[in-house]
Protein backbone atom coordinates (compact mmCIF):
# COMPACT_ATOMS: atom_id res chain seq x y z
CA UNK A 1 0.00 0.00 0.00
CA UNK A 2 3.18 2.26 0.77
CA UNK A 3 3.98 1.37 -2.49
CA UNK A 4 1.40 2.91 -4.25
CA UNK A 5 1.05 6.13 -2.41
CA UNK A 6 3.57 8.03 -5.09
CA UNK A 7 1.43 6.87 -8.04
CA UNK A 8 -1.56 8.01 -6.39
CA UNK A 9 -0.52 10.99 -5.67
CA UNK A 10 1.18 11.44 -9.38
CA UNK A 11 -2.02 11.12 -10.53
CA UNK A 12 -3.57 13.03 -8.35
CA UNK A 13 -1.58 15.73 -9.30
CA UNK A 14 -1.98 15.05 -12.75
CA UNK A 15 -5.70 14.91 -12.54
CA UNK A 16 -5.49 18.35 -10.91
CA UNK A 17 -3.15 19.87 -13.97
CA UNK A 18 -5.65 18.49 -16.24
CA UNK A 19 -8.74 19.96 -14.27
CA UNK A 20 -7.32 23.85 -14.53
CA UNK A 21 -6.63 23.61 -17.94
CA UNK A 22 -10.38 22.56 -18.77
CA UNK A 23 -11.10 25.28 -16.61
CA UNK A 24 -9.08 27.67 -18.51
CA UNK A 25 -10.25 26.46 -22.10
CA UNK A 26 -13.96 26.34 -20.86
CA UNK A 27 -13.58 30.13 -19.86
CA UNK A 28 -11.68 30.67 -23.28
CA UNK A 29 -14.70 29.03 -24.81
CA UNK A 30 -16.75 31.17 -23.08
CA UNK A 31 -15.33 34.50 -24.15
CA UNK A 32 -15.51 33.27 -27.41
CA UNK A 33 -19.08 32.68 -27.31
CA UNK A 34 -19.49 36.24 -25.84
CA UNK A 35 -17.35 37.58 -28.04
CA UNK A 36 -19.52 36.14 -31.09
CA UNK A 37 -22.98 36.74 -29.76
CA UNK A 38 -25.04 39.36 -31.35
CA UNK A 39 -24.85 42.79 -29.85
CA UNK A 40 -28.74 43.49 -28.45
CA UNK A 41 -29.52 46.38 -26.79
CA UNK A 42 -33.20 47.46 -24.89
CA UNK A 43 -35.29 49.68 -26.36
CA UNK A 44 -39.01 50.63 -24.69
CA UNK A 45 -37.87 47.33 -22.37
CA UNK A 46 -37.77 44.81 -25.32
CA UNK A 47 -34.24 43.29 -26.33
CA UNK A 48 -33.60 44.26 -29.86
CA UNK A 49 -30.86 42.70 -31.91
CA UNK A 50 -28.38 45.55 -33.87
CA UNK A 51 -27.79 45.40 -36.99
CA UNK A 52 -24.36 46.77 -37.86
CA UNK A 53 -23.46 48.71 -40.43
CA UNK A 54 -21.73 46.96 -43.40
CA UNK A 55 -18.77 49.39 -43.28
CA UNK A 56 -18.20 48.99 -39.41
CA UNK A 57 -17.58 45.04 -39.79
CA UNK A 58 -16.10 42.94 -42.84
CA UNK A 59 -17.86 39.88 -41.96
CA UNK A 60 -21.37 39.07 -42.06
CA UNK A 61 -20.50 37.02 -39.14
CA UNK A 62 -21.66 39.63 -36.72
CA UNK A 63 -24.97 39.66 -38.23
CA UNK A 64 -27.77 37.47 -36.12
CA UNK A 65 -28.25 33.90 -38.08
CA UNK A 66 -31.52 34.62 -39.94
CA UNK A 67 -30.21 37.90 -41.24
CA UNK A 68 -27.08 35.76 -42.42
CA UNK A 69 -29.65 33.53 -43.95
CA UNK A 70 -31.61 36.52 -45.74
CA UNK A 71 -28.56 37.73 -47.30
CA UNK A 72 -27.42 34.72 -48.42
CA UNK A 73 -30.86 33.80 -50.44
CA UNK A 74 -30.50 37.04 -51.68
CA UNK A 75 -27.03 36.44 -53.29
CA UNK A 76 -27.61 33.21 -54.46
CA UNK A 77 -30.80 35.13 -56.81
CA UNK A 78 -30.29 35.48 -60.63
CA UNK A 79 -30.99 39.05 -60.29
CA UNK A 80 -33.17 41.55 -57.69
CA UNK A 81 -35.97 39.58 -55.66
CA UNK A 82 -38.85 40.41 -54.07
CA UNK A 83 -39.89 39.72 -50.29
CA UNK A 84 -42.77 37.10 -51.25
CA UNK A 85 -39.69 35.02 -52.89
CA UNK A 86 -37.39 35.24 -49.91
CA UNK A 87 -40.28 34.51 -47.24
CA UNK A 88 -40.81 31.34 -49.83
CA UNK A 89 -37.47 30.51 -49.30
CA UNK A 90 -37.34 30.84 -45.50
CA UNK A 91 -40.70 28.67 -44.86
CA UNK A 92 -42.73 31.75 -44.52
CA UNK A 93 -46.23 31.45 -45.65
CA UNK A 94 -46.64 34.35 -48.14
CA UNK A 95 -50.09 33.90 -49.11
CA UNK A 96 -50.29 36.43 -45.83
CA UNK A 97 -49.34 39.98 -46.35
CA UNK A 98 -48.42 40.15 -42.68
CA UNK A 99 -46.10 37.38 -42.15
CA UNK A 100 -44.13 38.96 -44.78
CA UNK A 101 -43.70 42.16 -43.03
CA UNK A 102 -41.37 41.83 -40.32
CA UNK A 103 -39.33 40.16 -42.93
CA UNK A 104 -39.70 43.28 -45.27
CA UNK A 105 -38.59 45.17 -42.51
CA UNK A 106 -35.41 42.99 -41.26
CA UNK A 107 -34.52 43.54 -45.43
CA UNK A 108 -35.09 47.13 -45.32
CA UNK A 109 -32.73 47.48 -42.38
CA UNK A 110 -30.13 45.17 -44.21
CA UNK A 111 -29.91 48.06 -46.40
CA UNK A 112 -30.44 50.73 -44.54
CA UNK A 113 -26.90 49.01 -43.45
CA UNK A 114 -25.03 48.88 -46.64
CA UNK A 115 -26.18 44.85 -46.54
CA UNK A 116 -28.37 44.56 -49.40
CA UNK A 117 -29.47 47.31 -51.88
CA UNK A 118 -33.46 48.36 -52.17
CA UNK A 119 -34.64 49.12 -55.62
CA UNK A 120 -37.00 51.80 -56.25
CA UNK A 121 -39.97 48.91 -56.98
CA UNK A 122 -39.22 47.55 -53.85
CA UNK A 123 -36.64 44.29 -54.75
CA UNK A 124 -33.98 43.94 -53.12
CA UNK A 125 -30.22 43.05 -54.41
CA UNK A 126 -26.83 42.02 -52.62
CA UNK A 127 -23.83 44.92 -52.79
CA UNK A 128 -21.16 43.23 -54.62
């Protein structure tokens, strides 16, 4: 029993060593995950996602997933598309006027932020 005292306590020093740096990569993770999250801010007490501006970031990264989503339907289209086609796209069902709103409205932001482009009859098309 003696005898096995050293390798017990080896490994329980090893186990230890181990433990902190699982710690330390979970908090990494963490910060990470932070770091990634879209920014939301409160406005008349609701949470609201921001959009940023396309010249503030490079990546479309920072953009909440179903705006990443919207854009990307967008820039697969031949050419300009309207919202019915998009809501199509997403699952939406577009034989409603008003579930197609707050997706006309997450598109008009996009470009109000330099992420897509809003033609005059109302389709929309991605900035090269």
């Amino acid at each position: 029993m003696t005898k096995q005292l050293p390798e017990v306590q080896i490994e329980r020093d090893e186990l230890a060593i181990a433990e902190r740096v699982l710690s330390r990569l979970a908090e990494q993770a963490q910060a990470d995950a932070e770091a990634a999250a879209p920014v939301s801010a409160k406005v008349a007490g609701r949470a609201v996602l921001l959009i940023p501006h396309r010249s503030d970031v490079t990546d479309e990264g920072a953009l909440p997933g179903v705006y990443r989503r919207i854009l990307a339907i967008v820039r697969e289209a031949d050419g300009p598309v309207q919202v019915r086609a998009v809501g199509e796209r997403l699952g939406l069902d577009a034989s409603v006027r008003g579930k197609l709103e707050p997706l006309r409205a997450k598109m008009t932001k996009l470009a109000d932020r330099g992420w897509l482009h809003k033609r005059p009859d109302g389709r929309f098309t991605a900035h090269p």
